[in-house]
C-alpha atoms as a PDB file:
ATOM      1  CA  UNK A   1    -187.127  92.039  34.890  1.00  0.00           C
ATOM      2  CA  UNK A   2    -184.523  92.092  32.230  1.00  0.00           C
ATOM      3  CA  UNK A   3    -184.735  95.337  30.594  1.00  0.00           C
ATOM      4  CA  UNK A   4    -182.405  96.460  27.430  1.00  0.00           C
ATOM      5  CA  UNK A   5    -180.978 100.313  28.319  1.00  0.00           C
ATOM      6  CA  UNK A   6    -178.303 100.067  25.590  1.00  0.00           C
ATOM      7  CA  UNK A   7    -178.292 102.629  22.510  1.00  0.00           C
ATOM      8  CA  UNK A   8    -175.628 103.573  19.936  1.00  0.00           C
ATOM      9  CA  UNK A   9    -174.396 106.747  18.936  1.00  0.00           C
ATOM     10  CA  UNK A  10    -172.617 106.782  15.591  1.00  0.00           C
ATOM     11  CA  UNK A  11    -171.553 103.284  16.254  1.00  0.00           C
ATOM     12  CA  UNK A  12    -170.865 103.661  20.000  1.00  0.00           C
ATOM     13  CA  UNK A  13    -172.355 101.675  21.838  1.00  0.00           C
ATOM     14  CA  UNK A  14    -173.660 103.009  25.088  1.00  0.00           C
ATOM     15  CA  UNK A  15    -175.194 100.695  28.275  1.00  0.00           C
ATOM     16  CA  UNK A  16    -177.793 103.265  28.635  1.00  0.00           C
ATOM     17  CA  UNK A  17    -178.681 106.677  27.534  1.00  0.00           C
ATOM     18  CA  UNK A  18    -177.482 108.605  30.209  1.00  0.00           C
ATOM     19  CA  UNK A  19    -175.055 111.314  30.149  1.00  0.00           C
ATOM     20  CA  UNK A  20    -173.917 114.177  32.281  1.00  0.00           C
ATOM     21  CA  UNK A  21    -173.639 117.011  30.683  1.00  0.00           C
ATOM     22  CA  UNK A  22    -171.020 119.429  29.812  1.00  0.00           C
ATOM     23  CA  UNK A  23    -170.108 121.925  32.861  1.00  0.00           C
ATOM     24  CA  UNK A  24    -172.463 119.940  35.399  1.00  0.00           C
ATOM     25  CA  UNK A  25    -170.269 116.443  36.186  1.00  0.00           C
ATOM     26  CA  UNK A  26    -166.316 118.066  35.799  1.00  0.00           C
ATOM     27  CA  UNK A  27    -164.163 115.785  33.935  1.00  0.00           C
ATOM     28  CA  UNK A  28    -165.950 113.229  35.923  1.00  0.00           C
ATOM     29  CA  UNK A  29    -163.181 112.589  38.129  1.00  0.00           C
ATOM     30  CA  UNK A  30    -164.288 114.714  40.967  1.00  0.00           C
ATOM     31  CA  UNK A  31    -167.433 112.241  41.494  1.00  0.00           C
ATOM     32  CA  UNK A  32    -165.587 109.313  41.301  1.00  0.00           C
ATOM     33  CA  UNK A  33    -164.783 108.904  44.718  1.00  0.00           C
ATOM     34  CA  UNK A  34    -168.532 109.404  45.419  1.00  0.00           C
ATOM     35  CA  UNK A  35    -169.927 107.041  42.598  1.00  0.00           C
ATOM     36  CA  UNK A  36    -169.892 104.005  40.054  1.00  0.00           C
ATOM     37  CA  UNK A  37    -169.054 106.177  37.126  1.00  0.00           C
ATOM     38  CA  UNK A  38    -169.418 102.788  35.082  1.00  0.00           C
ATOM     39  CA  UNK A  39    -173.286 102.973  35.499  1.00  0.00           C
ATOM     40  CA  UNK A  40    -173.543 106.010  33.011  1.00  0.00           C
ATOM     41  CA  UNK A  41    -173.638 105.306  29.741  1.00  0.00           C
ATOM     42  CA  UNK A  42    -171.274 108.367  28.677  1.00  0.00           C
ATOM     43  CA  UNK A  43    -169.892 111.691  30.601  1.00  0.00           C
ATOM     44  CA  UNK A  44    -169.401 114.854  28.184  1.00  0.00           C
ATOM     45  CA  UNK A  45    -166.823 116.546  29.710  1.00  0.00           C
ATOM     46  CA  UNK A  46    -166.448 120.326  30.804  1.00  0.00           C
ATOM     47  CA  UNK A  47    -165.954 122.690  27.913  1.00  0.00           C
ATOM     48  CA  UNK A  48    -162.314 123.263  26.744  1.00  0.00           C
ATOM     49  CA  UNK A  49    -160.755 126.246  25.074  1.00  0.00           C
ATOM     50  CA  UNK A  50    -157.336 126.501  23.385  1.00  0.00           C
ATOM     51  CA  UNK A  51    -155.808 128.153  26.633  1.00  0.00           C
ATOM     52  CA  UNK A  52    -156.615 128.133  29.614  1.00  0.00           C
ATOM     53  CA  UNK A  53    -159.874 130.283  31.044  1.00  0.00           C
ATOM     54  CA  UNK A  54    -160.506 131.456  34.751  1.00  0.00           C
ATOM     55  CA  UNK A  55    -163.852 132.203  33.386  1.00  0.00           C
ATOM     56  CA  UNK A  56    -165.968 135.460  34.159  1.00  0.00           C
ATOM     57  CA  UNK A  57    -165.855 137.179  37.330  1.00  0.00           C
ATOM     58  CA  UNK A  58    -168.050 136.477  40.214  1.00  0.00           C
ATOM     59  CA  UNK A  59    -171.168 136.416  41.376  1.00  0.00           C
ATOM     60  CA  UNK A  60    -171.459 134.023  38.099  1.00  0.00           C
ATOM     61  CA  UNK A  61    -174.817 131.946  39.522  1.00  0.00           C
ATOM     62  CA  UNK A  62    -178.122 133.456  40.420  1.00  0.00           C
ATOM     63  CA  UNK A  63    -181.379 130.775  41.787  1.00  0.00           C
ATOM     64  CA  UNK A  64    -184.379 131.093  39.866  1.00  0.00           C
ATOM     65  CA  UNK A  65    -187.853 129.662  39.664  1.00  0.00           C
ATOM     66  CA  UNK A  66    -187.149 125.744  38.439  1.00  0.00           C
ATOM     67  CA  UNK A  67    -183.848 126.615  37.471  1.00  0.00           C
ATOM     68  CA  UNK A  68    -180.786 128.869  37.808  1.00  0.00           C
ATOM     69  CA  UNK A  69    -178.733 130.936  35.845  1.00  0.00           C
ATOM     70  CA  UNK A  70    -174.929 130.317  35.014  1.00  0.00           C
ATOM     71  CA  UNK A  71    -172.375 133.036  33.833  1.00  0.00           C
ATOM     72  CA  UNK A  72    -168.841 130.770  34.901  1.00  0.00           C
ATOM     73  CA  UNK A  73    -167.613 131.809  31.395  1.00  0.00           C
ATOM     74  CA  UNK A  74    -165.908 128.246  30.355  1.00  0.00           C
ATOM     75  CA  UNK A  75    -163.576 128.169  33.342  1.00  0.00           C
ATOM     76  CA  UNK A  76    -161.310 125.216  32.090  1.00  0.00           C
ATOM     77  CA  UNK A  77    -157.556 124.098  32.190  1.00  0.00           C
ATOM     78  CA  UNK A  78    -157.228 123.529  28.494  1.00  0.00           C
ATOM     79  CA  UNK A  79    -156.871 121.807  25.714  1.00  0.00           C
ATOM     80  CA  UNK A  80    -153.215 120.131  26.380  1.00  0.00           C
ATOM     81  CA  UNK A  81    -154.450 119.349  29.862  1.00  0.00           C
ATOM     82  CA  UNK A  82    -157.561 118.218  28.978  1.00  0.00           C
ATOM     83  CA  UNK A  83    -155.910 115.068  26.175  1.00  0.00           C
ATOM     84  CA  UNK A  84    -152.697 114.901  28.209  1.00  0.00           C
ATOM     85  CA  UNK A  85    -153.657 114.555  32.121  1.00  0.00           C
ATOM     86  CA  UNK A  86    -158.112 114.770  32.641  1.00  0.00           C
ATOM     87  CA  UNK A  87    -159.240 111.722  29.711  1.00  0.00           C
ATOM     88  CA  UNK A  88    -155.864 109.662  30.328  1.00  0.00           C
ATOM     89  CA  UNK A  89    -156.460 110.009  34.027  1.00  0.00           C
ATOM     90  CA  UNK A  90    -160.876 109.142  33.150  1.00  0.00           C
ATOM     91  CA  UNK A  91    -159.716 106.227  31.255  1.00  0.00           C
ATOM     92  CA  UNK A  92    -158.287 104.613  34.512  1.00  0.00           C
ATOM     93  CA  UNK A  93    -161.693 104.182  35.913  1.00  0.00           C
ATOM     94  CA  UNK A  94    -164.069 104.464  33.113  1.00  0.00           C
ATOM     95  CA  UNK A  95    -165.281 102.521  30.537  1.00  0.00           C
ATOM     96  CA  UNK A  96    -168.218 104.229  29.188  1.00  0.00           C
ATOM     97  CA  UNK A  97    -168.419 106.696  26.210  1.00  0.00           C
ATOM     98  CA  UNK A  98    -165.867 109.850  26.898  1.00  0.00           C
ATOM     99  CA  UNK A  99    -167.284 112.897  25.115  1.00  0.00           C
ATOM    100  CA  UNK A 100    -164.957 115.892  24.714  1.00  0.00           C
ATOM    101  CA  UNK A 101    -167.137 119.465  24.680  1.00  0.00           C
ATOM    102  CA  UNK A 102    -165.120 122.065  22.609  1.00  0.00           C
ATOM    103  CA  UNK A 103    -165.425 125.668  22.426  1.00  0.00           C
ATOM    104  CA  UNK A 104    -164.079 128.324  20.526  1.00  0.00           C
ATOM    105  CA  UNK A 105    -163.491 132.222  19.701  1.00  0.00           C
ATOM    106  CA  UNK A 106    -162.480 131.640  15.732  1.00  0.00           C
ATOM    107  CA  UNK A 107    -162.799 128.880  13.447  1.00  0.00           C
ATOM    108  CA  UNK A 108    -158.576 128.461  13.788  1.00  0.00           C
ATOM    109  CA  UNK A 109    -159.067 127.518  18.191  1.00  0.00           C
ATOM    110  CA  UNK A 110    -161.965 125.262  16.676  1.00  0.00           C
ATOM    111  CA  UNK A 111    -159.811 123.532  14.595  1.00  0.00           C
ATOM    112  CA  UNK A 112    -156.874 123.550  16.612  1.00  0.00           C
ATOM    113  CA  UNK A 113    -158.789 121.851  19.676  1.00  0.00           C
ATOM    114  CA  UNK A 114    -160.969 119.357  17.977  1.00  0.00           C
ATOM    115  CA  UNK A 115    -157.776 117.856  15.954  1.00  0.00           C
ATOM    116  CA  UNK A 116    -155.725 117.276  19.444  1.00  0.00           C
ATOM    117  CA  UNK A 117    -159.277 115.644  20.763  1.00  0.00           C
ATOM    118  CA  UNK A 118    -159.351 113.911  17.399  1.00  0.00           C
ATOM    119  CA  UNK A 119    -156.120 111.974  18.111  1.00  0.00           C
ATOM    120  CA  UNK A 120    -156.551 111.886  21.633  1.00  0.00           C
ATOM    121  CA  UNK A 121    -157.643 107.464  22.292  1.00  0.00           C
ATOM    122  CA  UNK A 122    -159.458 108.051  25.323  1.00  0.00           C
ATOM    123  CA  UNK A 123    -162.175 109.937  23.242  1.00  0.00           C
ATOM    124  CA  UNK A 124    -164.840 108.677  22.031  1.00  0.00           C
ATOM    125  CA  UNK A 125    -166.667 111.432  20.633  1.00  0.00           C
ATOM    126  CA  UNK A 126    -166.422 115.436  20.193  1.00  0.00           C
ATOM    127  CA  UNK A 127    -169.176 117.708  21.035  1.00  0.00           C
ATOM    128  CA  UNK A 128    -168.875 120.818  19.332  1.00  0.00           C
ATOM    129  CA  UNK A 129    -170.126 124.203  21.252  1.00  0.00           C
ATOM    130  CA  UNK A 130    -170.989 126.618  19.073  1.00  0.00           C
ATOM    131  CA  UNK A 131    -173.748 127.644  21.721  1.00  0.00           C
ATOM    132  CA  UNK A 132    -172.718 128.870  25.173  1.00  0.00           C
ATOM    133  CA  UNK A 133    -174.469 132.351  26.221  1.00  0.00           C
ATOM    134  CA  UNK A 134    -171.728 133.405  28.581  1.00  0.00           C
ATOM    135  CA  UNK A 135    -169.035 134.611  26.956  1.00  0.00           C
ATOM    136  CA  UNK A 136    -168.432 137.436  24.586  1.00  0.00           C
ATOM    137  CA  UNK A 137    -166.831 137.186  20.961  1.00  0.00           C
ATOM    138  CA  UNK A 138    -167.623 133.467  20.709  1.00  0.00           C
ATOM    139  CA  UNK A 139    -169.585 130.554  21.924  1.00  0.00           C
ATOM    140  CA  UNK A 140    -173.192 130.886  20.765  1.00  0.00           C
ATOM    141  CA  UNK A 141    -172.276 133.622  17.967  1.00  0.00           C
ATOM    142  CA  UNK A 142    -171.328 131.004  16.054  1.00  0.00           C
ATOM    143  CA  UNK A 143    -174.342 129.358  16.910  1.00  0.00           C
ATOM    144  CA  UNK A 144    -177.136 131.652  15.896  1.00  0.00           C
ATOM    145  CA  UNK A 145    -176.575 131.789  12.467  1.00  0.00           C
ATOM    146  CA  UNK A 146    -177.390 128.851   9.563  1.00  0.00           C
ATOM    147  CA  UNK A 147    -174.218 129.740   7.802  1.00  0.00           C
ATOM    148  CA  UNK A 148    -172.054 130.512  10.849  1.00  0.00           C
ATOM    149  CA  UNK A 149    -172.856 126.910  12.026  1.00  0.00           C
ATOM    150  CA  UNK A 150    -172.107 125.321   8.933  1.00  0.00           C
ATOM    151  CA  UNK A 151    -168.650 127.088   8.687  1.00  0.00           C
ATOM    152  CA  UNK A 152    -167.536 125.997  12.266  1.00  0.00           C
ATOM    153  CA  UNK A 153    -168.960 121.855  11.212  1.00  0.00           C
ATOM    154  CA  UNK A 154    -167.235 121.874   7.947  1.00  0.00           C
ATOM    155  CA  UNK A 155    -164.013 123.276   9.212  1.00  0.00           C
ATOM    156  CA  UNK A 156    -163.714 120.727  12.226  1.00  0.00           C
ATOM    157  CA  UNK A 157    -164.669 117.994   9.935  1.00  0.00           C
ATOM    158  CA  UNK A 158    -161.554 118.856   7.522  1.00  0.00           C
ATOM    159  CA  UNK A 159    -159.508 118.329  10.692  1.00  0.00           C
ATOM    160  CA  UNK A 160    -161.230 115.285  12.317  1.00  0.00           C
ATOM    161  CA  UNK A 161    -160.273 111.901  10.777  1.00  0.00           C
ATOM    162  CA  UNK A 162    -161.098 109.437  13.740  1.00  0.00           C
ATOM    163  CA  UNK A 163    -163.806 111.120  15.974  1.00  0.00           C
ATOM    164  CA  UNK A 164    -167.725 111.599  15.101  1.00  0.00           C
ATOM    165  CA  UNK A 165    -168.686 115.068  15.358  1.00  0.00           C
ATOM    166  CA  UNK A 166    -171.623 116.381  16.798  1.00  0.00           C
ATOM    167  CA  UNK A 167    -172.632 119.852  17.029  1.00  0.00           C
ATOM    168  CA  UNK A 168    -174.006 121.564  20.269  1.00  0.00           C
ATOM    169  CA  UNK A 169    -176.821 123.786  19.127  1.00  0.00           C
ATOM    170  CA  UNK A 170    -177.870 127.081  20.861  1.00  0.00           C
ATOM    171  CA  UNK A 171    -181.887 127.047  21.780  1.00  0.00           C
ATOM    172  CA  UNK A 172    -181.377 131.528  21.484  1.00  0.00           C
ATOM    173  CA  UNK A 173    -182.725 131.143  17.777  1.00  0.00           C
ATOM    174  CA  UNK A 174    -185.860 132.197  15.410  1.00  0.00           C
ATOM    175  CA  UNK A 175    -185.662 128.518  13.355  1.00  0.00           C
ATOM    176  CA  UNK A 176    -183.723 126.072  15.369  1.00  0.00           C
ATOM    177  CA  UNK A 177    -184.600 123.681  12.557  1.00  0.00           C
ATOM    178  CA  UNK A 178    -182.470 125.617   9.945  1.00  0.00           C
ATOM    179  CA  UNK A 179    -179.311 125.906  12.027  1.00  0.00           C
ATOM    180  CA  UNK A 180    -179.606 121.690  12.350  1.00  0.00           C
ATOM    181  CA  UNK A 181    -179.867 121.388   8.542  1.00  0.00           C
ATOM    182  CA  UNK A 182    -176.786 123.579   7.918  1.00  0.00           C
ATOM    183  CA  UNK A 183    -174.792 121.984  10.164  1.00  0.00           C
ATOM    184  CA  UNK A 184    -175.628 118.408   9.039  1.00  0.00           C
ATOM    185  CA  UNK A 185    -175.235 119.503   5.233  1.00  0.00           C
ATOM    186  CA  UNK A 186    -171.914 120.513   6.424  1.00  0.00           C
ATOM    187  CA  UNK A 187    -170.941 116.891   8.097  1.00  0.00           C
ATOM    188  CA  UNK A 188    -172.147 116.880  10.954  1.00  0.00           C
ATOM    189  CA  UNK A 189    -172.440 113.537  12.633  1.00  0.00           C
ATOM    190  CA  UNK A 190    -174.870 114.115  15.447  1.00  0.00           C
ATOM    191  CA  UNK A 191    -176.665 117.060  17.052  1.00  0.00           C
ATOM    192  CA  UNK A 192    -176.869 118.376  20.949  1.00  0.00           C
ATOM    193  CA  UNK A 193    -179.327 120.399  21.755  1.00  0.00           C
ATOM    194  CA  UNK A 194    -180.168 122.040  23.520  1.00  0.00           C
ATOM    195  CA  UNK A 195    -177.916 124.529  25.549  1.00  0.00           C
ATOM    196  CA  UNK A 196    -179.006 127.259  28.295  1.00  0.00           C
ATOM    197  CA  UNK A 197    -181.485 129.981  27.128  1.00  0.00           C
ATOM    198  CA  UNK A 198    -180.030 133.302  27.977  1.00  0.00           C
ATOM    199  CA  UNK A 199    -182.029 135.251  30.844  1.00  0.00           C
ATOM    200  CA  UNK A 200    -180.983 137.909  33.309  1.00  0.00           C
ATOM    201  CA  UNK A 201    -181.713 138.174  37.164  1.00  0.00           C
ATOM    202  CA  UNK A 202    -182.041 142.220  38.589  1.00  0.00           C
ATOM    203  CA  UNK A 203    -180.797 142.525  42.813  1.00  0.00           C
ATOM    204  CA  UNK A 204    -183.574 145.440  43.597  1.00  0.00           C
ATOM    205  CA  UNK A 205    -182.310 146.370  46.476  1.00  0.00           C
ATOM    206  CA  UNK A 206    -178.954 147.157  45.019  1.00  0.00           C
ATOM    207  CA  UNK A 207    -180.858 148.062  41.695  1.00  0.00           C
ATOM    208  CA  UNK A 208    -178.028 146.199  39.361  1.00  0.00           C
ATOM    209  CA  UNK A 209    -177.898 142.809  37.427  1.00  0.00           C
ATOM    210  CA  UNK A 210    -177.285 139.800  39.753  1.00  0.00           C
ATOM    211  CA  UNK A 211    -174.811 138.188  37.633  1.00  0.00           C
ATOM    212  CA  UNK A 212    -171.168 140.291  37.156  1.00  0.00           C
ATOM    213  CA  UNK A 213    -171.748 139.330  33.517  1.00  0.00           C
ATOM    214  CA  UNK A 214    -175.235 140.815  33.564  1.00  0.00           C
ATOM    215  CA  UNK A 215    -176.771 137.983  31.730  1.00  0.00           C
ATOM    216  CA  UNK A 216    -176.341 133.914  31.811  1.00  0.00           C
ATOM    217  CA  UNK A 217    -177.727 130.611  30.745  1.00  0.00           C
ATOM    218  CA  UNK A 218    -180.922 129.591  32.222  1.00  0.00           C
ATOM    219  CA  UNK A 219    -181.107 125.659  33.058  1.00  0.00           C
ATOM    220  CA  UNK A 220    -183.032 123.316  34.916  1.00  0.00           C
ATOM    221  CA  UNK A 221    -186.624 121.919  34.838  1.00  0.00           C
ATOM    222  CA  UNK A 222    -188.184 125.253  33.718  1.00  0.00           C
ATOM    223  CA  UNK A 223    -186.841 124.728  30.362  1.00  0.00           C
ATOM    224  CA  UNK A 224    -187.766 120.847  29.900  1.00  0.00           C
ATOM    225  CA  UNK A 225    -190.651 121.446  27.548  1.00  0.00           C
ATOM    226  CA  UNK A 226    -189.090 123.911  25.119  1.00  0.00           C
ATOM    227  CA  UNK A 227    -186.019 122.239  24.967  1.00  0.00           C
ATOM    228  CA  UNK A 228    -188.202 119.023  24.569  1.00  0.00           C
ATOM    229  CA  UNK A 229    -189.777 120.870  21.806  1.00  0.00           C
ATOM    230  CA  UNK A 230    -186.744 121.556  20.111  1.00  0.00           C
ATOM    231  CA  UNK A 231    -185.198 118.021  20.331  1.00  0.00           C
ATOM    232  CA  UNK A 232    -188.769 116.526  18.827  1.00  0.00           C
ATOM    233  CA  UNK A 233    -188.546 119.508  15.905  1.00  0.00           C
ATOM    234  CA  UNK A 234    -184.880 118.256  14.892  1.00  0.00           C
ATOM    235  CA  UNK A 235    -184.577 114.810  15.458  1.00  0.00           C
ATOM    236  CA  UNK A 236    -187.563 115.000  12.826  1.00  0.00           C
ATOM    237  CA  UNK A 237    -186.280 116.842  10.408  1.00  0.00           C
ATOM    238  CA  UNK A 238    -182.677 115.535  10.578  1.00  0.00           C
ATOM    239  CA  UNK A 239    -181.284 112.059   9.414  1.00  0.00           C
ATOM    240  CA  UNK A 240    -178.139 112.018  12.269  1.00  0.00           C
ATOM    241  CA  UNK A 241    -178.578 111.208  15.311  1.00  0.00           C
ATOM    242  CA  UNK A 242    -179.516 113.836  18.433  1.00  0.00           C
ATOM    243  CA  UNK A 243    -178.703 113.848  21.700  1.00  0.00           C
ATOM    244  CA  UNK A 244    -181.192 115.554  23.824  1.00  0.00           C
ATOM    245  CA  UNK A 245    -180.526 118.266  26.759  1.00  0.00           C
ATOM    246  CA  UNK A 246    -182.566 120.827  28.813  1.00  0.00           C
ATOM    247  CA  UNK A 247    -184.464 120.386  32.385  1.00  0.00           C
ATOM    248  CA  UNK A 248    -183.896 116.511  32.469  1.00  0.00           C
ATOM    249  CA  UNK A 249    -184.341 115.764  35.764  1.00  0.00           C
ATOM    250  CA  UNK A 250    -185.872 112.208  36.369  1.00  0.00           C
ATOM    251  CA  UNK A 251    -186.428 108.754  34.445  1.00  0.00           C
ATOM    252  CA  UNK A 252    -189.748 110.049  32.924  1.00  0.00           C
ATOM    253  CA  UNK A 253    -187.632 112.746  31.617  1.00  0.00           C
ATOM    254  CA  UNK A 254    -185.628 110.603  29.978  1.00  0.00           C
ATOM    255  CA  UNK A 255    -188.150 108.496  28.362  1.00  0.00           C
ATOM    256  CA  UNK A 256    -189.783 111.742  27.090  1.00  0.00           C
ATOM    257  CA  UNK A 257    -186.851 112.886  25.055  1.00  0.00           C
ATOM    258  CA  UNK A 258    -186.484 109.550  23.588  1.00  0.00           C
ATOM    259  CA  UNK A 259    -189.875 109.159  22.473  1.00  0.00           C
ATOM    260  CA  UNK A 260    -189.378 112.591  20.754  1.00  0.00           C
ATOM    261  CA  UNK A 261    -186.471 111.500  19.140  1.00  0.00           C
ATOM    262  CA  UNK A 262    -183.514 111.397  20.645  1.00  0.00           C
ATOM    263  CA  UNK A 263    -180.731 108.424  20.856  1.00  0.00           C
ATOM    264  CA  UNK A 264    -179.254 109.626  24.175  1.00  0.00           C
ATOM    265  CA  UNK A 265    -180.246 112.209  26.673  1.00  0.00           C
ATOM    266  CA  UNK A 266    -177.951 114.430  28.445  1.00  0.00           C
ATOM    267  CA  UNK A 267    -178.455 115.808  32.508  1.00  0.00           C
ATOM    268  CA  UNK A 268    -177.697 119.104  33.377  1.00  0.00           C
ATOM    269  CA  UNK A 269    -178.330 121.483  35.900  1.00  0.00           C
ATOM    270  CA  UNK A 270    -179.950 118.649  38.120  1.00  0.00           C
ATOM    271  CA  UNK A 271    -176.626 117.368  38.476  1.00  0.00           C
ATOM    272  CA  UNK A 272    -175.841 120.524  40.907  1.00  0.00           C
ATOM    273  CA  UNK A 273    -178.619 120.418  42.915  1.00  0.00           C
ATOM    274  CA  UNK A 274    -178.505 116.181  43.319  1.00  0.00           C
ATOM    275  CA  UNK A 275    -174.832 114.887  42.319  1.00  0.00           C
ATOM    276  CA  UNK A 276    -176.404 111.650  42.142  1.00  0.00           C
ATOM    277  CA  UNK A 277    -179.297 112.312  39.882  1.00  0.00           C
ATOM    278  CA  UNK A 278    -177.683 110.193  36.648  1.00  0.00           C
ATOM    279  CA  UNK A 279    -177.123 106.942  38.864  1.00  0.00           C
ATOM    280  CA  UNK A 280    -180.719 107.027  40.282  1.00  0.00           C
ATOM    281  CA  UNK A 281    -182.097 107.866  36.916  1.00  0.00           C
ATOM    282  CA  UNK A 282    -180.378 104.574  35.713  1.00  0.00           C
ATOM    283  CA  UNK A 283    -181.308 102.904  38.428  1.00  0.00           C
ATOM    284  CA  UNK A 284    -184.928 104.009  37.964  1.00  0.00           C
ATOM    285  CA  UNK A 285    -185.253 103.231  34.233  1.00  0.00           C
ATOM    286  CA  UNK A 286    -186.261  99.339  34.187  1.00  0.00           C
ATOM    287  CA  UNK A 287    -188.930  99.758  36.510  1.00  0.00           C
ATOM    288  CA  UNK A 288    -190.750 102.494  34.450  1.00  0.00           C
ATOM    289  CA  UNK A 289    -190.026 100.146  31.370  1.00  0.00           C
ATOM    290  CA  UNK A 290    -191.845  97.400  33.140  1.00  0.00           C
ATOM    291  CA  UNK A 291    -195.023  99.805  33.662  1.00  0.00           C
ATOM    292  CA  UNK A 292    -194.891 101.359  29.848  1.00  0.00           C
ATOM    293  CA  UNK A 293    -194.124  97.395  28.621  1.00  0.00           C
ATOM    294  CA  UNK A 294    -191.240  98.754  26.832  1.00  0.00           C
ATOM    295  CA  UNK A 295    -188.442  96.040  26.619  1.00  0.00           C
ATOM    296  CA  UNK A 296    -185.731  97.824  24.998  1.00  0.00           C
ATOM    297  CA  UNK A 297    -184.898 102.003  24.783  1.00  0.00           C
ATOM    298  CA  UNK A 298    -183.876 101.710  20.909  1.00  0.00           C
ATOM    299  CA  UNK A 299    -187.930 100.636  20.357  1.00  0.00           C
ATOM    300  CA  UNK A 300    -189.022 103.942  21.365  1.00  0.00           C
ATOM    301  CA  UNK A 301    -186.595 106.530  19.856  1.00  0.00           C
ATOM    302  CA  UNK A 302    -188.930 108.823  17.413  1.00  0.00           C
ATOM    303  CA  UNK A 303    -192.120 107.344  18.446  1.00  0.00           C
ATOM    304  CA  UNK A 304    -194.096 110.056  18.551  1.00  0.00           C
END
């Protein structure tokens, strides 16, 4: 049972379409003692900022029904690190597609990040955050509006001369649809989407918010459908390629978002509760070809 996994993304070719996502898999390297990174067809790494970030202050996770909400607040080491020490140190043991997740808190750390990533070789391809709920006076403000989005794409695209660019799109929206446009009118090269949806957990015995930051980014299997929704809506509408994100949690998952329209498909939250979940969903994908008669993955992208 020879089954064809591959896909391509902007002229990458991956083995299969499964990714970690950003902020659930590290910079890879902390799994690598545990796994076969080389069975995932990419990693997107955690989300870097110019400078370094501790993040927001603790308690920063609350459980919830199918899910659970994040407020960590982009916690990372930094761009320099990031191109200098994390993908140089990746590249020793990995030779799958490296995505590099940017964020920002003006266009200026946008552009200053995603040109280092642009001449870093170890990357493959930079995802663009303009989307994360958990931190204040950036991340999904640039996300929610049309013309905000299209700003952040055009100015990274001025700086990025060797990298495809794709956008990370917030799900916290009226017209999801409208922010994809803008940002591929602007040059965008691909789409991600989508991120957490912003919720809020109350303690009532203690009669406060559960999360320090008050509110955080809901993930896990509770989202699957909207997000799935989202992903069918722009890979639709759009000519660039998507990635698809949101409650992926098993092979049929997978297969879903394809169908719907997207080129690769990106794990999240599972990835915390099973650090394993991307090699078994690998692992699992030829059989469930074999029962749907689907030879190769690239067939069923935007079938339905």
């Amino acid at each position: 049972m020879v089954k064809d996994l591959s896909v391509e993304l902007c002229g990458i070719r991956l083995k299969n379409p499964v990714v970690p996502a950003s902020g659930t898999f590290g910079f890879g390297l902390e799994l690598s003692d545990s796994l076969d990174l080389n069975v995932l067809g990419g990693i997107s790494l955690k989300g870097t900022t110019r400078e370094a970030r501790y993040g927001n202050p603790t308690p920063r996770i609350a459980d919830c029904p199918a899910g659970m909400l994040n407020a960590v607040g982009l916690q990372n080491p930094g761009i320099d690190v990031l191109v200098q020490e994390k993908v140089p140190a990746l590249r020793k043991i990995y030779d799958g597609c490296v995505i590099a997740n940017i964020s920002g808190f003006s266009l200026d750390e946008y552009r200053h990040c995603c040109a280092l990533a642009d001449t870093c070789p170890g990357i493959d391809l930079i995802e663009v955050n303009i989307s994360c709920p958990n931190v204040h006076g950036g991340g999904m403000a640039f996300g929610t509006s049309a013309a905000a989005a299209a700003e952040v794409t055009a100015a990274v695209k001025e700086v990025c001369r060797n990298k495809r660019i794709f956008i990370k799109l917030s799900p916290n929206v009226t017209d999801i649809v409208e922010i994809a446009r803008a940002c591929e009118d602007a040059g965008a090269d691909g789409l991600t989407l989508v991120n957490t949806f912003l919720g809020m957990r109350i303690d009532i015995a203690r009669r406060s918010p559960v999360l320090a930051n008050k509110m955080g980014g809901y993930s896990g299997a509770g989202i699957f459908p909207i997000a799935l929704r989202m992903v069918y809506q722009v890979a639709h509408a759009c000519r660039i390629p998507v990635m698809g994100c949101g409650g992926v949690t098993c092979a049929r998952d997978v297969i879903e978002m394809m169908m719907a329209g997207a080129t690769a498909v990106q794990v999240g939250a599972e990835n915390l509760r099973n650090p394993f979940v991307c090699p078994e969903i690998v692992e699992e994908l030829p059989s469930l070809m074999e029962q749907l008669h689907i030879e190769s993955l690239r067939d069923i992208i935007g079938t339905v």
